[in-house]
C-alpha atoms as a PDB file:
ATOM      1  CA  UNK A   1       0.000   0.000   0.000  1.00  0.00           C
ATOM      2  CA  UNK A   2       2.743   2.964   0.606  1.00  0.00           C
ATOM      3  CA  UNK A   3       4.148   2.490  -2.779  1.00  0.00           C
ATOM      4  CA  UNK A   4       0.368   3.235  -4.051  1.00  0.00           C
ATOM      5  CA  UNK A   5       0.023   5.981  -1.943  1.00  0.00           C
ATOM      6  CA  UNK A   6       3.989   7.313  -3.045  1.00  0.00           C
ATOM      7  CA  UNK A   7       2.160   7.140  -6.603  1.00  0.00           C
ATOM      8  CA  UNK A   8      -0.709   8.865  -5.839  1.00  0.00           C
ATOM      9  CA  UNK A   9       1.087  11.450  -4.326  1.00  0.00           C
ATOM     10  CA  UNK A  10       3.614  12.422  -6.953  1.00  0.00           C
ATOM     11  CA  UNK A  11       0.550  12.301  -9.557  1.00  0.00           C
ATOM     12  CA  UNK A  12      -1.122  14.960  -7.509  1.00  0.00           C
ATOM     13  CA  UNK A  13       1.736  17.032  -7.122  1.00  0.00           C
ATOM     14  CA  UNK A  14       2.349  16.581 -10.830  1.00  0.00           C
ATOM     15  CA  UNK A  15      -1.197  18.093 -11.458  1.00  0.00           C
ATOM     16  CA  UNK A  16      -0.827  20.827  -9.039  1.00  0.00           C
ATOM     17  CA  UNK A  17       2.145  22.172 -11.019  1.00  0.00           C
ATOM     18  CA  UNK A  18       0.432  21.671 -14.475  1.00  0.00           C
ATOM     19  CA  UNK A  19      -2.651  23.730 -13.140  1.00  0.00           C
ATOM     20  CA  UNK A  20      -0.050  26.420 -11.865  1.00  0.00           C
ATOM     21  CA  UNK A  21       1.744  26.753 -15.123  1.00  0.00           C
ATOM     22  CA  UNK A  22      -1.883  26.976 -16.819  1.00  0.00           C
ATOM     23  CA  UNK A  23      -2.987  29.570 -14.581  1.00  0.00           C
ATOM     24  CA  UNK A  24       0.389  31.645 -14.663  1.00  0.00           C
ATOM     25  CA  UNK A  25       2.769  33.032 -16.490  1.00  0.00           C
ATOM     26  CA  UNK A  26       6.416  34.317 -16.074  1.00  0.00           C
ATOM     27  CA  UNK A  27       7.437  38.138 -17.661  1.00  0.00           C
ATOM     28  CA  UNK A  28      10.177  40.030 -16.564  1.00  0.00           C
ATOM     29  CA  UNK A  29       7.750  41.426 -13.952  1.00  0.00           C
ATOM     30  CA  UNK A  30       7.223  38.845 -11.852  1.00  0.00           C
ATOM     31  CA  UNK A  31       3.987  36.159 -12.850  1.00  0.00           C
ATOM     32  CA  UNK A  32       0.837  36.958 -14.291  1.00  0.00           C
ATOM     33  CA  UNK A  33      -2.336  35.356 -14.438  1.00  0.00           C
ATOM     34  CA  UNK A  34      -2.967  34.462 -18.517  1.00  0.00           C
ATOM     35  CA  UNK A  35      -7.228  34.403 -17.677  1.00  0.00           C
ATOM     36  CA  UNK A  36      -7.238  38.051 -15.983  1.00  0.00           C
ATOM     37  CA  UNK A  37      -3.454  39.271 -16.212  1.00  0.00           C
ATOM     38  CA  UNK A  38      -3.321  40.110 -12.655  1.00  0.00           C
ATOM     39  CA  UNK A  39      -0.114  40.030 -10.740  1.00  0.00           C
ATOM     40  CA  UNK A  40       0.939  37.542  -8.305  1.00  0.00           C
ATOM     41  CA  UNK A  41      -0.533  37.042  -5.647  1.00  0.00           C
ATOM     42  CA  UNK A  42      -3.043  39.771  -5.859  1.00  0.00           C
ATOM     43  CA  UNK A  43      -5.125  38.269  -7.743  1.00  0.00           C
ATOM     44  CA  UNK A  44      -8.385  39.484  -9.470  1.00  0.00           C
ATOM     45  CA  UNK A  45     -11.674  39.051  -6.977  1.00  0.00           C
ATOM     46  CA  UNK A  46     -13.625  37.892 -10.428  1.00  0.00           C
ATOM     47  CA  UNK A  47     -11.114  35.731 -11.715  1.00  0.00           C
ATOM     48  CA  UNK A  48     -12.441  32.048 -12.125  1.00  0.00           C
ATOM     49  CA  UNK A  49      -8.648  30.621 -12.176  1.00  0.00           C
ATOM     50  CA  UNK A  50      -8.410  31.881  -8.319  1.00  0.00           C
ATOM     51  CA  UNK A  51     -11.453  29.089  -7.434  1.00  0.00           C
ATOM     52  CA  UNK A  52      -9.218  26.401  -9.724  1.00  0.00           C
ATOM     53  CA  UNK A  53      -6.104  27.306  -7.862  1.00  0.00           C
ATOM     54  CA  UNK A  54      -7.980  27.581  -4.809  1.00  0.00           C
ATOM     55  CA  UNK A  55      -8.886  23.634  -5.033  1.00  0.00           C
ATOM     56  CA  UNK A  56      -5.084  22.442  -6.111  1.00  0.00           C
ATOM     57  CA  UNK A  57      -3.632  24.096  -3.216  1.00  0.00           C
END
């Protein structure tokens, strides 16, 4: 069973960082969100990608 779990786990992780690099993006200013291009972390109140990050975090 702890090598299924070990599996589970790094799949999870794996998804959590493939959401993040959906969500964000990297500029010489620091990241930006591609859906409402506001800056990390302030970002936008009206923004659905903040409830999708919200859930992989």
């Amino acid at each position: 069973m702890p090598a299924d779990v070990e599996k589970m786990a790094k799949q999870i992780a794996n998804l959590q960082r493939a959401v993040f690099h959906l969500i964000w993006k990297k500029s010489g200013f620091g990241e930006h969100c591609i859906h409402c291009d506001g800056r990390f972390p302030n970002h936008d109140e009206s923004c659905k990608a903040r409830d999708i990050e919200a859930l992989v975090r």
